[in-house]
Structures are given as structure tokens and as C-alpha cells.
Protein backbone atom coordinates (compact mmCIF):
# COMPACT_ATOMS: atom_id res chain seq x y z
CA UNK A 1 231.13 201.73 -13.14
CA UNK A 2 233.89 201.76 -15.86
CA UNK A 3 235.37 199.22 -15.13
CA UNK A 4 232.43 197.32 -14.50
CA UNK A 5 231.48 197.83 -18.00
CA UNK A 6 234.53 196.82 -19.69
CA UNK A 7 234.74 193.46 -17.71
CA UNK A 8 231.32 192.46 -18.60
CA UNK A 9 231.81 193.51 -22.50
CA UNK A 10 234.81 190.77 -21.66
CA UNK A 11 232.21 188.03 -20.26
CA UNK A 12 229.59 188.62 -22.37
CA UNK A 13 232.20 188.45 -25.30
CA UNK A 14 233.48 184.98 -24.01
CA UNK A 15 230.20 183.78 -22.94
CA UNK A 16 229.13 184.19 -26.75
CA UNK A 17 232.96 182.36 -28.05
CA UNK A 18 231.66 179.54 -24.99
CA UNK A 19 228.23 179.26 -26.58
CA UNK A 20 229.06 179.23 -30.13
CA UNK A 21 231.68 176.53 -28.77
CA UNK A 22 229.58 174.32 -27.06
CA UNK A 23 225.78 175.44 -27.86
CA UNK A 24 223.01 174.51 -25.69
CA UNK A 25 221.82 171.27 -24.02
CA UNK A 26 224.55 171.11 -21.59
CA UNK A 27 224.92 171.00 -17.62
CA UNK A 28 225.49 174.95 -15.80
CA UNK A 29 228.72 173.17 -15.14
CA UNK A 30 230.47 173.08 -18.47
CA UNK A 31 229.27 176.76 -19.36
CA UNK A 32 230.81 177.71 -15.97
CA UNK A 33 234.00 175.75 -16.58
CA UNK A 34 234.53 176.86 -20.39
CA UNK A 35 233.75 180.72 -18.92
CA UNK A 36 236.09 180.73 -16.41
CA UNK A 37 238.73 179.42 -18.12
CA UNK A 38 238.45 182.11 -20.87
CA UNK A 39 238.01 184.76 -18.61
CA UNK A 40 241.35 183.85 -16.78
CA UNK A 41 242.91 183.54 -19.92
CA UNK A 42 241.87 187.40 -20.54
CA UNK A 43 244.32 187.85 -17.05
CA UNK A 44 240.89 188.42 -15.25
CA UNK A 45 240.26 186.99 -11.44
CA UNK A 46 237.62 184.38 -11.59
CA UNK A 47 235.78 182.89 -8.37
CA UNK A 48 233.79 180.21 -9.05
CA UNK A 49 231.22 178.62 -6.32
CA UNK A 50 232.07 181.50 -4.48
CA UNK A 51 230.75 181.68 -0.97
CA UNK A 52 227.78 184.76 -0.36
CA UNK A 53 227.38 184.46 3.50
CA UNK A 54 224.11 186.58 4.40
CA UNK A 55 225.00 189.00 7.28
CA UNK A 56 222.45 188.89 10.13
CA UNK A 57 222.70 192.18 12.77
CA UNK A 58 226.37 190.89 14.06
CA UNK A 59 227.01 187.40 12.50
CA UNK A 60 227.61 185.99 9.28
CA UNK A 61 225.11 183.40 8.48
CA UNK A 62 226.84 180.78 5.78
CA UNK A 63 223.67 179.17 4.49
CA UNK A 64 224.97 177.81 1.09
CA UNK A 65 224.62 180.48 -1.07
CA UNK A 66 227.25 180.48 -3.98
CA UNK A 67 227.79 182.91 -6.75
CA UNK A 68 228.27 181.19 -9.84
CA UNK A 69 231.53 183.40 -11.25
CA UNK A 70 232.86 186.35 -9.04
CA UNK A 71 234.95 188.05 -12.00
CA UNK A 72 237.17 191.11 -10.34
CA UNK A 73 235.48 190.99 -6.82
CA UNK A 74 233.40 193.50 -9.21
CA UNK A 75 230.76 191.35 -11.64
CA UNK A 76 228.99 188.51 -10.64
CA UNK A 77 228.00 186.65 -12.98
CA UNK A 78 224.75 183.95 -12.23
CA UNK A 79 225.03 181.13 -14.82
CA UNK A 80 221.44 178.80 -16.05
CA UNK A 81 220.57 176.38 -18.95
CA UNK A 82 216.56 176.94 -18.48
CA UNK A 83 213.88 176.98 -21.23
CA UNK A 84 213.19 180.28 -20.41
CA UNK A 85 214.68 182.88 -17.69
CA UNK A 86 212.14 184.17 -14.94
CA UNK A 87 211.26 186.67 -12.70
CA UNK A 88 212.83 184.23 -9.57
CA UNK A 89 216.60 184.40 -11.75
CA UNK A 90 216.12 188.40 -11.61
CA UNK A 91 215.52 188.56 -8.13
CA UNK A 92 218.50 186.04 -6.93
CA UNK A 93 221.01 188.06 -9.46
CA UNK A 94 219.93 190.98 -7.82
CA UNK A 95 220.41 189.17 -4.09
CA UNK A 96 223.99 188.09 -4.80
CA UNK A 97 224.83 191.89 -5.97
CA UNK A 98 223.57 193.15 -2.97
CA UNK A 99 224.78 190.54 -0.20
CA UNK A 100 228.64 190.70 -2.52
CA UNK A 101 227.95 194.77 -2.98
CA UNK A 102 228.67 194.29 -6.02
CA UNK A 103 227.00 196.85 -8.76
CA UNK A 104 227.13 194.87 -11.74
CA UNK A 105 226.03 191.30 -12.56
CA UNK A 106 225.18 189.03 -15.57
CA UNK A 107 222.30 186.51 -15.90
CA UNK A 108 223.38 184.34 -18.64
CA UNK A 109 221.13 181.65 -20.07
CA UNK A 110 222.88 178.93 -22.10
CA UNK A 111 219.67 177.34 -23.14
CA UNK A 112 218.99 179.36 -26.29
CA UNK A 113 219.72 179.26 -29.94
CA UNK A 114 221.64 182.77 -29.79
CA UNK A 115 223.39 184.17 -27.02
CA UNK A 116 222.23 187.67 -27.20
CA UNK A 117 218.63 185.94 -26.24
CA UNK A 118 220.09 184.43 -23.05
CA UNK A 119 222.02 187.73 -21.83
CA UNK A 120 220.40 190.04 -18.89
CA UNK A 121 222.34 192.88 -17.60
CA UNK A 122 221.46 193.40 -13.67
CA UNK A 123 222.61 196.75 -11.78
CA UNK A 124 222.51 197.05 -7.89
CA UNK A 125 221.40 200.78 -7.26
């Protein structure tokens, strides 16, 4: 979980550069694209739209889900400009760590006057 760690201190580090950049009020899509972009600057591997197919007994089921940013193959990272983050954004964070096995995510808000409001750290047990 080490690693894990440091490459979210990395996102959520960027993620407040990205914010303080661009503030709120925009589309998921610019946060996403200013994100990535930092985060391959760093030298990190960034997926983004990645493809989550849900695995049914012995077939893989591609039924649109996409994770946001896949940063490593280790942190995903779910991306949202909402007034206010629910239960719902909890639960699909947690979905997309489980279907990627992935341990770590992020649930990152852009829709707030400070960052540090909008950040949720999620962890797959």
C-alpha cells in the first residue's frame, strides 16, 4: 500500500495545483484533462476513460463502465463537479476498486471553494 500512498499524495497534490488553476464551475472534462496531463508530467501512467468490464461467472460483460483516471494500474481516481458528493459517488468509487482490484481510489469533487473539501480517500479491503 506504499506505493499506493505516495501516488495519491502525487494526485491529490496536482488535483489541488489543477483546482487552484482552474477553480470550480467547469465540465468533469477539463479537471480530467488538466489532471492527467500533470500526472504524466510527474512520469506517472495515466488511463483515462478506461474500460471496467464487469466479469459475470465466465464472460466479461463490457457494459460502459469507465474509470475516470487509472493512475499506475494502482489508483483510480473517480472525477465530479457536484454541489455536494453523496453516498451513490462512495459506492461507485468503491465498485470501480473492486471490479479494477485496485486498493486505493480518489473521489475528487471540483465543485468546491477549497480542494481539501472535495477530496475522499476510498480503500478496497
Amino acid at each position: 500500500m506504499e506505493e499506493e500512498n505516495r501516488i495519491a499524495k502525487d494526485i491529490v497534490e496536482s488535483a489541488i495545483r489543477v483546482h487552484r488553476k482552474l477553480g470550480p464551475g467547469l465540465l468533469e472534462s477539463a479537471y480530467q484533462a488538466a489532471l492527467a496531463y500533470l500526472l504524466i508530467k510527474k512520469g506517472y501512467k495515466v488511463e483515462k476513460e478506461k474500460d471496467q468490464p464487469v466479469q459475470f461467472e465466465e464472460v466479461k460483460l463490457d457494459v460502459g463502465y469507465r474509470i475516470d483516471l487509472l493512475v499506475n494500474e494502482k489508483v483510480v481516481v473517480e472525477l465530479k463537479t457536484v454541489d455536494k458528493l453523496s453516498k451513490i459517488h462512495l459506492a461507485q468509487t468503491l465498485t470501480y476498486l473492486k471490479l479494477s482490484k485496485c486498493r486505493l481510489g480518489l473521489l475528487l469533487n471540483f465543485n468546491v471553494l477549497l480542494m481539501k473539501d472535495g477530496i475522499k480517500r476510498v480503500i478496497n479491503t
